[in-house]
C-alpha atoms as a PDB file:
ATOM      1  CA  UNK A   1       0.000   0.000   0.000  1.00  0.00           C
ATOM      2  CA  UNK A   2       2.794   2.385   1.012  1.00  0.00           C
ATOM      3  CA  UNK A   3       4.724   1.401  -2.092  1.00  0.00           C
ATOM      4  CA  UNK A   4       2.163   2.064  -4.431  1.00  0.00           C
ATOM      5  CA  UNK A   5       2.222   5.668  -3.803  1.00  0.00           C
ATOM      6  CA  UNK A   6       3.543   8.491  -2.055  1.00  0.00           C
ATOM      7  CA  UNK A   7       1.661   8.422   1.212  1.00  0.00           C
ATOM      8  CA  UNK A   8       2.657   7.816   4.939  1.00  0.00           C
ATOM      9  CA  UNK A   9       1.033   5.319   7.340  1.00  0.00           C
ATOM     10  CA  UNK A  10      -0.093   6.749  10.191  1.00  0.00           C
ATOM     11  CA  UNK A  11      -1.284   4.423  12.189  1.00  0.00           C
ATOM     12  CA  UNK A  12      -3.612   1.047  11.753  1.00  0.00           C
ATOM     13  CA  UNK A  13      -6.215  -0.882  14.727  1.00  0.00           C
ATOM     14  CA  UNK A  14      -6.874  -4.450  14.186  1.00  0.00           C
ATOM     15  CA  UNK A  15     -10.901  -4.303  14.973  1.00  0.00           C
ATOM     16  CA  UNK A  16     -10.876  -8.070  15.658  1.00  0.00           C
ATOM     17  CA  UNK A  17     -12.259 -10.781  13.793  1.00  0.00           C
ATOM     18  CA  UNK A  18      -9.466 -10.294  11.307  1.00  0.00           C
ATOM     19  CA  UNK A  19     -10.247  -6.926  10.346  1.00  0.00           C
ATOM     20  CA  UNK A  20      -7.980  -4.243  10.303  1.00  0.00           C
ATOM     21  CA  UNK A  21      -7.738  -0.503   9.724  1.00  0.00           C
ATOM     22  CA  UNK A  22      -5.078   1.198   7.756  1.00  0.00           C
ATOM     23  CA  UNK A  23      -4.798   5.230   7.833  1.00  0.00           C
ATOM     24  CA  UNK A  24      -2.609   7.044   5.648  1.00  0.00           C
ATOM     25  CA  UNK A  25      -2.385  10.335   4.968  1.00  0.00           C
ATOM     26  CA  UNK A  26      -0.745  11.944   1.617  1.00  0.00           C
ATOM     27  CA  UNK A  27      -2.282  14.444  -1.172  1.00  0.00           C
ATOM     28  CA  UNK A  28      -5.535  12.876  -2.499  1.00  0.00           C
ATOM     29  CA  UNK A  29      -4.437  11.385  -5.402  1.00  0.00           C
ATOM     30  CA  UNK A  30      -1.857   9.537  -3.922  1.00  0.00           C
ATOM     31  CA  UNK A  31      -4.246   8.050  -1.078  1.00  0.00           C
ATOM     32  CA  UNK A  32      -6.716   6.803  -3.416  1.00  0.00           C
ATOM     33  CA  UNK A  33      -3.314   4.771  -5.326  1.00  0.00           C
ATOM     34  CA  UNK A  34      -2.538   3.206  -2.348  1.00  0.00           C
ATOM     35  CA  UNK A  35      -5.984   2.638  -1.243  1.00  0.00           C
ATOM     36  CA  UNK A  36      -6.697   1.111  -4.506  1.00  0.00           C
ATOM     37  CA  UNK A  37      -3.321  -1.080  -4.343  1.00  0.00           C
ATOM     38  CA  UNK A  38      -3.914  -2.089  -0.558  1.00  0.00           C
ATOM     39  CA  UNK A  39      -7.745  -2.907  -1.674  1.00  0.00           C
ATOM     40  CA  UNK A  40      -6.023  -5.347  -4.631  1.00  0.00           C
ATOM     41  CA  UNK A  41      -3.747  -6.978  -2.615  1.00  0.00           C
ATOM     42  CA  UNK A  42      -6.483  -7.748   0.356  1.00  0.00           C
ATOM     43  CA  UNK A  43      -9.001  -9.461  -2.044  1.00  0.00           C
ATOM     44  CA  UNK A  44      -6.591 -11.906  -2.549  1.00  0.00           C
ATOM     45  CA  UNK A  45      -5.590 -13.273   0.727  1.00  0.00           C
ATOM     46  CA  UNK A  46      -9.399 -12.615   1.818  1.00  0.00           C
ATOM     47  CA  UNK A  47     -12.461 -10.558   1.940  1.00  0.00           C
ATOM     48  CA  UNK A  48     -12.451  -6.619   1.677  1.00  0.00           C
ATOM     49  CA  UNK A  49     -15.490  -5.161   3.592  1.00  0.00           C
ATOM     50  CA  UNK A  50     -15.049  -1.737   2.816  1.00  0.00           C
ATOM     51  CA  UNK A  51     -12.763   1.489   1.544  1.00  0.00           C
ATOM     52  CA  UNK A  52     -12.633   4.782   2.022  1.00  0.00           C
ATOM     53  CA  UNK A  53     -10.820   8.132   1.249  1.00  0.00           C
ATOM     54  CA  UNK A  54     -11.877  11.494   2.920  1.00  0.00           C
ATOM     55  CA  UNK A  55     -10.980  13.876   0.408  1.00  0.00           C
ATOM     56  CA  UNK A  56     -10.349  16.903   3.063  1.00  0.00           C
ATOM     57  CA  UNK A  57     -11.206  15.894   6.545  1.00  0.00           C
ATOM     58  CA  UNK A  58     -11.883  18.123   9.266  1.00  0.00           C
ATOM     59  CA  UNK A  59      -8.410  19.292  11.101  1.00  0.00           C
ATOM     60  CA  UNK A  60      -9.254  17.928  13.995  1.00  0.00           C
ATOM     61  CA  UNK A  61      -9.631  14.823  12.530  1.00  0.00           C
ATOM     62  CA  UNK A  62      -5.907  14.705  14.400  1.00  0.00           C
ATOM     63  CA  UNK A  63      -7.270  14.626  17.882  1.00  0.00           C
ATOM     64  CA  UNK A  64      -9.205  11.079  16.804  1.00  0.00           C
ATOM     65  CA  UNK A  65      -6.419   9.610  14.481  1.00  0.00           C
ATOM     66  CA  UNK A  66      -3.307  10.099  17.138  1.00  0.00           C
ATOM     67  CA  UNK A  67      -4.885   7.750  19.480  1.00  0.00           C
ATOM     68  CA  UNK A  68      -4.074   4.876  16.640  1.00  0.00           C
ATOM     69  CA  UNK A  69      -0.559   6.639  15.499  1.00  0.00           C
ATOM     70  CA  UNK A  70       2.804   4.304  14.935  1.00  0.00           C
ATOM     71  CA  UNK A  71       5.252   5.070  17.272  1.00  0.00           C
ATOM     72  CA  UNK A  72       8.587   6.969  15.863  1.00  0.00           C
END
């Protein structure tokens, strides 16, 4: 996913069940690359449920997101 464009990870919550999160942040065209690419390469180890890119979040989108942030 972060190979297939120019766009950080910044952080990722497995929900349980096998599901997992990924966040990445990036200029929009870039997210929807990697989206796309991390979307490809899920269907075929198992089932995608869903995908999204917010186009231009709120900013304090920040104050939600940190709580799942990588460490450095």
């Amino acid at each position: 996913m972060c190979k297939a464009a120019n766009v950080e990870l910044i952080g990722y919550e497995n929900v349980g069940s096998g599901l997992v999160t990924a966040m990445v942040k990036g200029d929009v065209g870039a997210v929807k690359a990697a989206v796309d690419s991390g979307v490809e390469s899920a269907q075929r180890i198992g089932e995608v449920v869903t995908s999204l890119v917010i186009a231009r979040p709120h900013n304090d989108i920040n104050k939600i997101v940190s709580h799942y942030k990588i460490a450095d």
